[in-house]
PDB file of N, CA and C in Angstrom:
ATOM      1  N   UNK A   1       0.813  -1.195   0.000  1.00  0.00           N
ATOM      2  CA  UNK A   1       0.000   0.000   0.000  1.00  0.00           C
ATOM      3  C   UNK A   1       0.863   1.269   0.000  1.00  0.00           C
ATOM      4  N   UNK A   2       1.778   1.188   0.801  1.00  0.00           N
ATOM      5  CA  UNK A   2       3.170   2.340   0.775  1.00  0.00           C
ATOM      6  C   UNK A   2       3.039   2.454  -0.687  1.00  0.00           C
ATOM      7  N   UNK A   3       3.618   1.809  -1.510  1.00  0.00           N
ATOM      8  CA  UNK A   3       4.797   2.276  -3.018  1.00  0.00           C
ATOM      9  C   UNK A   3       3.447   2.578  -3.814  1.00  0.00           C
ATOM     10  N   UNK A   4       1.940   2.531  -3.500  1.00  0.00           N
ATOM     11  CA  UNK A   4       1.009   3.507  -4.119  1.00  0.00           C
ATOM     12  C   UNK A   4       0.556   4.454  -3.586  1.00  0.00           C
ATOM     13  N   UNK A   5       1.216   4.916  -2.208  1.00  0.00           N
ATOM     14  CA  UNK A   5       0.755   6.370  -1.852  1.00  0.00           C
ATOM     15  C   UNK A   5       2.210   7.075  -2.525  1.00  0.00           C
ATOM     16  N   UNK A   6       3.532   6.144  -2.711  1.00  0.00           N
ATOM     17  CA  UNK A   6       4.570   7.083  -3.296  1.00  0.00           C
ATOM     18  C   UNK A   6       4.590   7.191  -4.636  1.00  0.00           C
ATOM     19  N   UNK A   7       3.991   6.364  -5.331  1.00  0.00           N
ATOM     20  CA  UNK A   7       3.548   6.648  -6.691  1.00  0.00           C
ATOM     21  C   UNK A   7       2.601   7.630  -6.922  1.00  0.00           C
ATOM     22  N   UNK A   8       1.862   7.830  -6.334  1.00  0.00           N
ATOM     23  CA  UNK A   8       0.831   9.253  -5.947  1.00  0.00           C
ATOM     24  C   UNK A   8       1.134  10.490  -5.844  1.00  0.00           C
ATOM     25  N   UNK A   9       2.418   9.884  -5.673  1.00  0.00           N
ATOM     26  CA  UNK A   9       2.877  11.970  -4.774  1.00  0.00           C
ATOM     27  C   UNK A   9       3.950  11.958  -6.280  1.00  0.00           C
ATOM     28  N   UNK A  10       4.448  10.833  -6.721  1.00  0.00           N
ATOM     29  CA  UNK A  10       5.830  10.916  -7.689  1.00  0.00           C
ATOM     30  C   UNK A  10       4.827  11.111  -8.653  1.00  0.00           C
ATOM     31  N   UNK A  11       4.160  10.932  -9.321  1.00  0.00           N
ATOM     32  CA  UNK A  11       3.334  11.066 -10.630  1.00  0.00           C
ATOM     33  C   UNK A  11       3.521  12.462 -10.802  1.00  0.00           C
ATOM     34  N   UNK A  12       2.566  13.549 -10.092  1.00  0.00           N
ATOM     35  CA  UNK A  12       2.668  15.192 -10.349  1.00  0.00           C
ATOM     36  C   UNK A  12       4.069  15.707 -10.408  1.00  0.00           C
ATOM     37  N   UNK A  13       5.021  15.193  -9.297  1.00  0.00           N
ATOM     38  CA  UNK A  13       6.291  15.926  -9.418  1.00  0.00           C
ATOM     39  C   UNK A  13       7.142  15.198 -10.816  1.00  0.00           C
ATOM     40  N   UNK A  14       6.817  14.354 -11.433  1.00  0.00           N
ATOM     41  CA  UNK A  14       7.319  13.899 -12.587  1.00  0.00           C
ATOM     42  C   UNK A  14       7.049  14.959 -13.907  1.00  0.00           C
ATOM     43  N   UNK A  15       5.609  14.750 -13.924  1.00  0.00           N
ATOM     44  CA  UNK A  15       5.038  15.308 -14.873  1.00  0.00           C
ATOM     45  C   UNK A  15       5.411  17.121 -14.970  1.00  0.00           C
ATOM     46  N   UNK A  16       5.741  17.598 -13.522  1.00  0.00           N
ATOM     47  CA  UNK A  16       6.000  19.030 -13.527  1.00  0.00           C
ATOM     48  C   UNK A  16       7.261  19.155 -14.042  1.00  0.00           C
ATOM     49  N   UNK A  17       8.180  18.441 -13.993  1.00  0.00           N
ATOM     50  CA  UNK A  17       9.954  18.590 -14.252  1.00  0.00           C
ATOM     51  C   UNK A  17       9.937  18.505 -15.832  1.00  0.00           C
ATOM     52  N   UNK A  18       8.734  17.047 -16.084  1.00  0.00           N
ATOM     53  CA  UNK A  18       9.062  16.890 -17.596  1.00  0.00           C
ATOM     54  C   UNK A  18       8.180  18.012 -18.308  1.00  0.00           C
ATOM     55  N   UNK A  19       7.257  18.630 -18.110  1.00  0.00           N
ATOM     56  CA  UNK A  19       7.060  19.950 -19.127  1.00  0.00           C
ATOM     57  C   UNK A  19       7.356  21.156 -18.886  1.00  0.00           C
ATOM     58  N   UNK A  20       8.139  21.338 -17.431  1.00  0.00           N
ATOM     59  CA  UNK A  20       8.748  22.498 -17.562  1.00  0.00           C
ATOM     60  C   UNK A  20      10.019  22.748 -18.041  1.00  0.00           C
ATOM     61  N   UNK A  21      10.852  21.826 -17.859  1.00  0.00           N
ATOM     62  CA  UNK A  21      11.993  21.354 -17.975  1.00  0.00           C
ATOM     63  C   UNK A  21      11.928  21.389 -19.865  1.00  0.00           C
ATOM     64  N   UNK A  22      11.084  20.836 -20.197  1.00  0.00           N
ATOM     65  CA  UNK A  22      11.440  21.391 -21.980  1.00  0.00           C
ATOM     66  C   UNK A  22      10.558  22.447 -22.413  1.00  0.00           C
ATOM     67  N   UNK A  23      10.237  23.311 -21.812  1.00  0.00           N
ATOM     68  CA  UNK A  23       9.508  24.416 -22.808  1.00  0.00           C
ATOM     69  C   UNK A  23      10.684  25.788 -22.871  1.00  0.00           C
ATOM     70  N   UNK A  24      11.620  25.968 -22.051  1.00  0.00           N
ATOM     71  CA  UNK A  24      12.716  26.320 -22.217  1.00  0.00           C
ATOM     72  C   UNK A  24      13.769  25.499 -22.759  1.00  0.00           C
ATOM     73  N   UNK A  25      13.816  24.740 -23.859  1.00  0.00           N
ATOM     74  CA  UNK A  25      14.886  24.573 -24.392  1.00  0.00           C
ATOM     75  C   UNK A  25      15.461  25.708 -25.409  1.00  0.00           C
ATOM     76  N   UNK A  26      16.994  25.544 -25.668  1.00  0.00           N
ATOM     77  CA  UNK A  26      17.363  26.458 -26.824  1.00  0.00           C
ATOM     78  C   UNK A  26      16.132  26.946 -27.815  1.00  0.00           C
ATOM     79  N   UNK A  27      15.974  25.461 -28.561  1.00  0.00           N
ATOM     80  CA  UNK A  27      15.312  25.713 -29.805  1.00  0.00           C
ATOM     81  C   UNK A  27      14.046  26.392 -29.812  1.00  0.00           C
ATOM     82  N   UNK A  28      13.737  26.640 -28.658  1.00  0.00           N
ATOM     83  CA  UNK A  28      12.080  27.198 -28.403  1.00  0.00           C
ATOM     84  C   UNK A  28      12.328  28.607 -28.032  1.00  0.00           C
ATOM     85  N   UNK A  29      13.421  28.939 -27.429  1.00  0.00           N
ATOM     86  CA  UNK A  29      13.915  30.518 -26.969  1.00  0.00           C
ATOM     87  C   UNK A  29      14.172  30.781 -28.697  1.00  0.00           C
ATOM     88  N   UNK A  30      14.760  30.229 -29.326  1.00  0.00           N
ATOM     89  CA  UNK A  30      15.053  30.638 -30.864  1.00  0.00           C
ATOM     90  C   UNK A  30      13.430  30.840 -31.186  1.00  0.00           C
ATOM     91  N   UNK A  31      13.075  30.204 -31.265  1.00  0.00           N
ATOM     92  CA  UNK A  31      11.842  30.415 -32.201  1.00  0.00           C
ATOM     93  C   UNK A  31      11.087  31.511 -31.896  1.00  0.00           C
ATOM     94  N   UNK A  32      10.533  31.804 -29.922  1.00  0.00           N
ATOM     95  CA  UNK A  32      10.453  32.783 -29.169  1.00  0.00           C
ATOM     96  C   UNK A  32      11.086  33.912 -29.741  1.00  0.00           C
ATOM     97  N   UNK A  33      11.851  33.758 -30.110  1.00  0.00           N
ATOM     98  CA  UNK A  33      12.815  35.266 -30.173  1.00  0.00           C
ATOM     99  C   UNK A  33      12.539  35.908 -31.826  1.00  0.00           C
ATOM    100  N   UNK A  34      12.468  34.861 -32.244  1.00  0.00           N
ATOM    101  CA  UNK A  34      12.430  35.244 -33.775  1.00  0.00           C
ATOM    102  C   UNK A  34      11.164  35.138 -33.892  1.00  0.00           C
ATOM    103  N   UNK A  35      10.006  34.886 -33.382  1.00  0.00           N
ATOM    104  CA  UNK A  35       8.526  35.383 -33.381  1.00  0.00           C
ATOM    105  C   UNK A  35       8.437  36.811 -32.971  1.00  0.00           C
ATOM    106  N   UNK A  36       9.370  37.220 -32.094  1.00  0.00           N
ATOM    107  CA  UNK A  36       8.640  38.434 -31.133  1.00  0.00           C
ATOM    108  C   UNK A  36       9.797  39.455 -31.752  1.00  0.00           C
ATOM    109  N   UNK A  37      10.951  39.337 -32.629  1.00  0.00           N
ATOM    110  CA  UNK A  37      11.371  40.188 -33.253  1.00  0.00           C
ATOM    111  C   UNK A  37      11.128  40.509 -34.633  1.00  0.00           C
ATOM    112  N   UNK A  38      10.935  39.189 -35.354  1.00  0.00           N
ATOM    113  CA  UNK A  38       9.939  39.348 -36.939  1.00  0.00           C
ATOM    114  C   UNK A  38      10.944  39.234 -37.705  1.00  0.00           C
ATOM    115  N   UNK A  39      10.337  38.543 -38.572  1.00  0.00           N
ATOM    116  CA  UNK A  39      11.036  38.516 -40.167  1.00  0.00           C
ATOM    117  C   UNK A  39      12.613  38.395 -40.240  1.00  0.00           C
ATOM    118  N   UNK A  40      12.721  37.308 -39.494  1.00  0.00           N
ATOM    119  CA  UNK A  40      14.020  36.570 -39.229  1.00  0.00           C
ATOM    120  C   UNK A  40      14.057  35.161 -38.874  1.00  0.00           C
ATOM    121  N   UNK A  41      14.769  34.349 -39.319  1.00  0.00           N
ATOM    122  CA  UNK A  41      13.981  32.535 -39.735  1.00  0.00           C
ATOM    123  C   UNK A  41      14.868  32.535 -38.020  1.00  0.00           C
ATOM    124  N   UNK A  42      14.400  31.461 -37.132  1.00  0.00           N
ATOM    125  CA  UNK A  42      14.743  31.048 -35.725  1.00  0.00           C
ATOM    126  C   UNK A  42      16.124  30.242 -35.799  1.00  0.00           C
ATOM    127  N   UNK A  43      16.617  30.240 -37.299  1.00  0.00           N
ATOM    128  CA  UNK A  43      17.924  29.304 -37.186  1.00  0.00           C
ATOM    129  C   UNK A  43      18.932  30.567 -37.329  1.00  0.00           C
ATOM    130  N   UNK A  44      18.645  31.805 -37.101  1.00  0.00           N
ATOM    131  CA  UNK A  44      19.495  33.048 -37.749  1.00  0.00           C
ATOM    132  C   UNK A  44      19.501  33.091 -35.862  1.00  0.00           C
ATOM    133  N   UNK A  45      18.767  32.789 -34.692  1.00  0.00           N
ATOM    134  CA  UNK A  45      19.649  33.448 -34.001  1.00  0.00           C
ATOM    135  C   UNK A  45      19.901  32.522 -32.633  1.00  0.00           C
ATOM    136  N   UNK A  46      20.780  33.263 -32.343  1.00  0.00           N
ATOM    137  CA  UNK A  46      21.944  32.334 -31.565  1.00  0.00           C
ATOM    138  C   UNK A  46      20.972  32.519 -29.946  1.00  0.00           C
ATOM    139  N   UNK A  47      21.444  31.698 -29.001  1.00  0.00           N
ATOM    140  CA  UNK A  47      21.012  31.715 -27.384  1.00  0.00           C
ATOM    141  C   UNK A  47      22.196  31.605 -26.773  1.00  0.00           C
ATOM    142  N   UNK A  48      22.115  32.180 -25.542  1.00  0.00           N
ATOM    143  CA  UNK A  48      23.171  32.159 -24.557  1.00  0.00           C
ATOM    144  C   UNK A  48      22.982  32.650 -23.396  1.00  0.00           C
ATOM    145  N   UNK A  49      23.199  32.122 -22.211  1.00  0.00           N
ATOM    146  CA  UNK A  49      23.232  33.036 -20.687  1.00  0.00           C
ATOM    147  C   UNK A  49      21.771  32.045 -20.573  1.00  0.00           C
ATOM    148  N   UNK A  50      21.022  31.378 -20.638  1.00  0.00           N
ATOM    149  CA  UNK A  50      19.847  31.102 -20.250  1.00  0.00           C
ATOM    150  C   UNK A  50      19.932  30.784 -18.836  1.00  0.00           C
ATOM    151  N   UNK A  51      19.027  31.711 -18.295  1.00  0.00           N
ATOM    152  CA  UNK A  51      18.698  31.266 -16.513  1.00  0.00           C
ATOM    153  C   UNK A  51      17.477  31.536 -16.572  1.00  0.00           C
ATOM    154  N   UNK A  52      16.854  29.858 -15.994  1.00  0.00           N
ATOM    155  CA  UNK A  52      15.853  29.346 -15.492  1.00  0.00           C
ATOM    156  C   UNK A  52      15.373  29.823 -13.815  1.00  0.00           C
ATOM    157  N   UNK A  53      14.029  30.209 -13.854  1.00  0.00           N
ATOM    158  CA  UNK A  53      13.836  30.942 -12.365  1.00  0.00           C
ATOM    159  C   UNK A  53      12.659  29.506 -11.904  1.00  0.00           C
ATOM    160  N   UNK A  54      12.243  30.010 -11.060  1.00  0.00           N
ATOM    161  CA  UNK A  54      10.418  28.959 -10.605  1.00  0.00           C
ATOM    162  C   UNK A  54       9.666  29.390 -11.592  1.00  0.00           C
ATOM    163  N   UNK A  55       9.389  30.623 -11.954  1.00  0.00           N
ATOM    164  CA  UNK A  55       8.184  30.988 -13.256  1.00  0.00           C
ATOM    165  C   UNK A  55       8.939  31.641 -14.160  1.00  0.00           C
ATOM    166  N   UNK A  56      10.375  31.702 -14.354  1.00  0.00           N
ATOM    167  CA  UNK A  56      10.426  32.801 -15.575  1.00  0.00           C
ATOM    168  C   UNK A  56      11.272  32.062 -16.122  1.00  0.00           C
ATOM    169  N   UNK A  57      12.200  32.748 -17.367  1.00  0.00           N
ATOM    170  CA  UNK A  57      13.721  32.505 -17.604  1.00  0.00           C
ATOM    171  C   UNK A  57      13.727  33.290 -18.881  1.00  0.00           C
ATOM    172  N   UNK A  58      15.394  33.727 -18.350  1.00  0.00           N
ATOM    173  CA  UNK A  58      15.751  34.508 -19.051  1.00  0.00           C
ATOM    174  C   UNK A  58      16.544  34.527 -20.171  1.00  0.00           C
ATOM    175  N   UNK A  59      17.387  35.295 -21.321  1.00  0.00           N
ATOM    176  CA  UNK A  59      18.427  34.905 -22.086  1.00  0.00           C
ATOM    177  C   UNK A  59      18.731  35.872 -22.863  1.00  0.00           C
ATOM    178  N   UNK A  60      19.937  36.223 -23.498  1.00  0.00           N
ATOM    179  CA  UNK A  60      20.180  36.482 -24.587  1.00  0.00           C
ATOM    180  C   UNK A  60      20.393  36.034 -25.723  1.00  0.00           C
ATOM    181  N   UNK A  61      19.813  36.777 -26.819  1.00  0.00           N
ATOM    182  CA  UNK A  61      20.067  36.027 -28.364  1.00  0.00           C
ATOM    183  C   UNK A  61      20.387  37.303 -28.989  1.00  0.00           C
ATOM    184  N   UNK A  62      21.375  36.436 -30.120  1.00  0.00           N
ATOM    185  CA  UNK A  62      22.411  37.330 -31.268  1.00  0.00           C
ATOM    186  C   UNK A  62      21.260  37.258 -32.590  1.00  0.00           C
ATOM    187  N   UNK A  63      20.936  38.282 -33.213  1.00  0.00           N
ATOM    188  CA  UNK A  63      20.336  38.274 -34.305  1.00  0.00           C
ATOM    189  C   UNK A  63      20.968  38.673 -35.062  1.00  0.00           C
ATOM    190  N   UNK A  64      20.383  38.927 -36.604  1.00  0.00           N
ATOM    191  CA  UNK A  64      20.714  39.526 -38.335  1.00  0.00           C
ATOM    192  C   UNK A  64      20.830  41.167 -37.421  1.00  0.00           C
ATOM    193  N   UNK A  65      19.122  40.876 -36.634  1.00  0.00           N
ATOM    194  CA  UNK A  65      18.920  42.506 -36.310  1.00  0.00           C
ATOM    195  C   UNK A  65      19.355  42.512 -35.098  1.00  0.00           C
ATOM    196  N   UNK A  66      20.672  42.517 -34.790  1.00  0.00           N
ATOM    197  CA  UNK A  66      20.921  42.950 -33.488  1.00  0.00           C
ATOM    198  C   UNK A  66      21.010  41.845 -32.215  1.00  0.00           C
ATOM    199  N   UNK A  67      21.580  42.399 -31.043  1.00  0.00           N
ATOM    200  CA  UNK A  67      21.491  41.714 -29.790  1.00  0.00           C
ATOM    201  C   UNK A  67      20.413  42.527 -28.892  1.00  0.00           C
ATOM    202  N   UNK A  68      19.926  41.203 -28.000  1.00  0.00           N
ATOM    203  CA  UNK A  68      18.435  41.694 -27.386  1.00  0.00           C
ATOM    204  C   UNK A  68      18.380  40.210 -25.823  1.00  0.00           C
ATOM    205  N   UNK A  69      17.894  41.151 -25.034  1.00  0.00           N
ATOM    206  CA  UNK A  69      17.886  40.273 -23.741  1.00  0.00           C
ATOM    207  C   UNK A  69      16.394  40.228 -23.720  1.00  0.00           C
ATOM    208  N   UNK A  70      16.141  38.572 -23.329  1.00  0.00           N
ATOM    209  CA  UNK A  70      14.856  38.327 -23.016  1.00  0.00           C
ATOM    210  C   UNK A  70      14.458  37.599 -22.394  1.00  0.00           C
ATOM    211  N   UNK A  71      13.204  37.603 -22.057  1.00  0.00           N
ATOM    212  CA  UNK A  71      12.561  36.963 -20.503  1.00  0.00           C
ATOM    213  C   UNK A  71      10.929  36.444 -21.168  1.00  0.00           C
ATOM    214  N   UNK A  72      10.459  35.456 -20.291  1.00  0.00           N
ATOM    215  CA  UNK A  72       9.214  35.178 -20.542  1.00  0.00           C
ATOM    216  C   UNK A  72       8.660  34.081 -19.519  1.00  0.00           C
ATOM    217  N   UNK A  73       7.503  33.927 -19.667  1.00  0.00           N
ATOM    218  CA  UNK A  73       7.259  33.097 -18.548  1.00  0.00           C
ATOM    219  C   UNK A  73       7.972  31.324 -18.494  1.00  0.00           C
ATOM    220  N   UNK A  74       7.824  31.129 -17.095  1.00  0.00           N
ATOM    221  CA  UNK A  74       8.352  29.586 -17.604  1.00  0.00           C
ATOM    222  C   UNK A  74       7.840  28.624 -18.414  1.00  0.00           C
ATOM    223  N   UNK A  75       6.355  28.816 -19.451  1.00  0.00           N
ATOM    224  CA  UNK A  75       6.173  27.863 -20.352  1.00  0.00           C
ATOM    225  C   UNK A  75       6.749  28.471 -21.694  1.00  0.00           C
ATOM    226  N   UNK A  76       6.950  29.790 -21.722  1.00  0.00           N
ATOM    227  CA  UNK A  76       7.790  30.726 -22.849  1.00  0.00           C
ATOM    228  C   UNK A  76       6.403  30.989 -23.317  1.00  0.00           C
ATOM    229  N   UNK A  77       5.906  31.481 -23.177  1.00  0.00           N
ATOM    230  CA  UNK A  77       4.850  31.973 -23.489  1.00  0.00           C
ATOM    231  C   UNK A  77       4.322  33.904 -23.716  1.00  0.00           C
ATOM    232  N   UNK A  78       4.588  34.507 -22.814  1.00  0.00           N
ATOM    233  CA  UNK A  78       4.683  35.675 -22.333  1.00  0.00           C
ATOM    234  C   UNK A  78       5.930  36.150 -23.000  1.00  0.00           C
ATOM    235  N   UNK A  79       6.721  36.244 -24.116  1.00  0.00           N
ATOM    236  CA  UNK A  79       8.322  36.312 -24.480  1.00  0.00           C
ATOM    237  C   UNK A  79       8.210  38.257 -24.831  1.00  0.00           C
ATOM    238  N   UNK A  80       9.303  38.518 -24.082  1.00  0.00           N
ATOM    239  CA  UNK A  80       9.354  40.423 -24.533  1.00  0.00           C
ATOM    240  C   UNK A  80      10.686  40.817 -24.218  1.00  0.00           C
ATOM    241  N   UNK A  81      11.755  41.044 -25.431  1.00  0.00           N
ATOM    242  CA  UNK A  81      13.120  41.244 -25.934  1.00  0.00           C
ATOM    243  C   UNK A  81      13.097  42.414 -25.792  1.00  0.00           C
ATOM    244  N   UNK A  82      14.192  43.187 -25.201  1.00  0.00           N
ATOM    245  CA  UNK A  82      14.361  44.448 -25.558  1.00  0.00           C
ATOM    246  C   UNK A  82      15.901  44.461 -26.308  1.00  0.00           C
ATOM    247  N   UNK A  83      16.091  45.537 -27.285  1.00  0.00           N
ATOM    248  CA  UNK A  83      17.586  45.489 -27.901  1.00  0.00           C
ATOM    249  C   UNK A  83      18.550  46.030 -27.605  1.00  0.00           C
ATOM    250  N   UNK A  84      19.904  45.639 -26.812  1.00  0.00           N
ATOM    251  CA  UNK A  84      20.987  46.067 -26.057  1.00  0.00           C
ATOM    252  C   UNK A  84      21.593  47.161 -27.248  1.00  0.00           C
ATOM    253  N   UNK A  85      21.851  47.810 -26.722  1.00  0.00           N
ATOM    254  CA  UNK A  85      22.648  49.480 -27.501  1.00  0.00           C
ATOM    255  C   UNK A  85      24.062  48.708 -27.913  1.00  0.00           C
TER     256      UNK A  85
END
């Protein structure tokens, strides 16, 4: 009866690691970035510095148009770049 009350509690904390844990990958901050800057294909720009918070994460990416730091929520959803001088 134990290893199904710990299968109970492990199920949610599984499921939370595995979709938070990939909605910040590289390739999704690329795509993020090149949605919310425009008319630039997501393989034109680069990621780097990514830090992961409890709800956010952050990063920089190198574009055609420029360098730009950005943040969005932790499913990347919310994404808003501003462009470093």
């Amino acid at each position: 009866m134990k290893r199904f009350y710990v299968f109970l509690i492990l199920i949610p904390i599984l499921f939370t690691f595995l979709f938070t844990g990939c909605a910040s990958t590289p390739g999704n901050l690329q795509r993020e970035t090149a949605r919310y800057i425009r008319d630039i294909h997501p393989d034109e720009v680069k990621i780097s510095n990514i830090k992961r918070g409890a709800t956010s994460v952050t990063w920089e990416a190198d574009t055609p148009k420029g360098k730009y730091d950005c943040s969005a929520d932790d499913m990347v959803r919310r994404t808003y770049c501003i462009k470093k001088k």
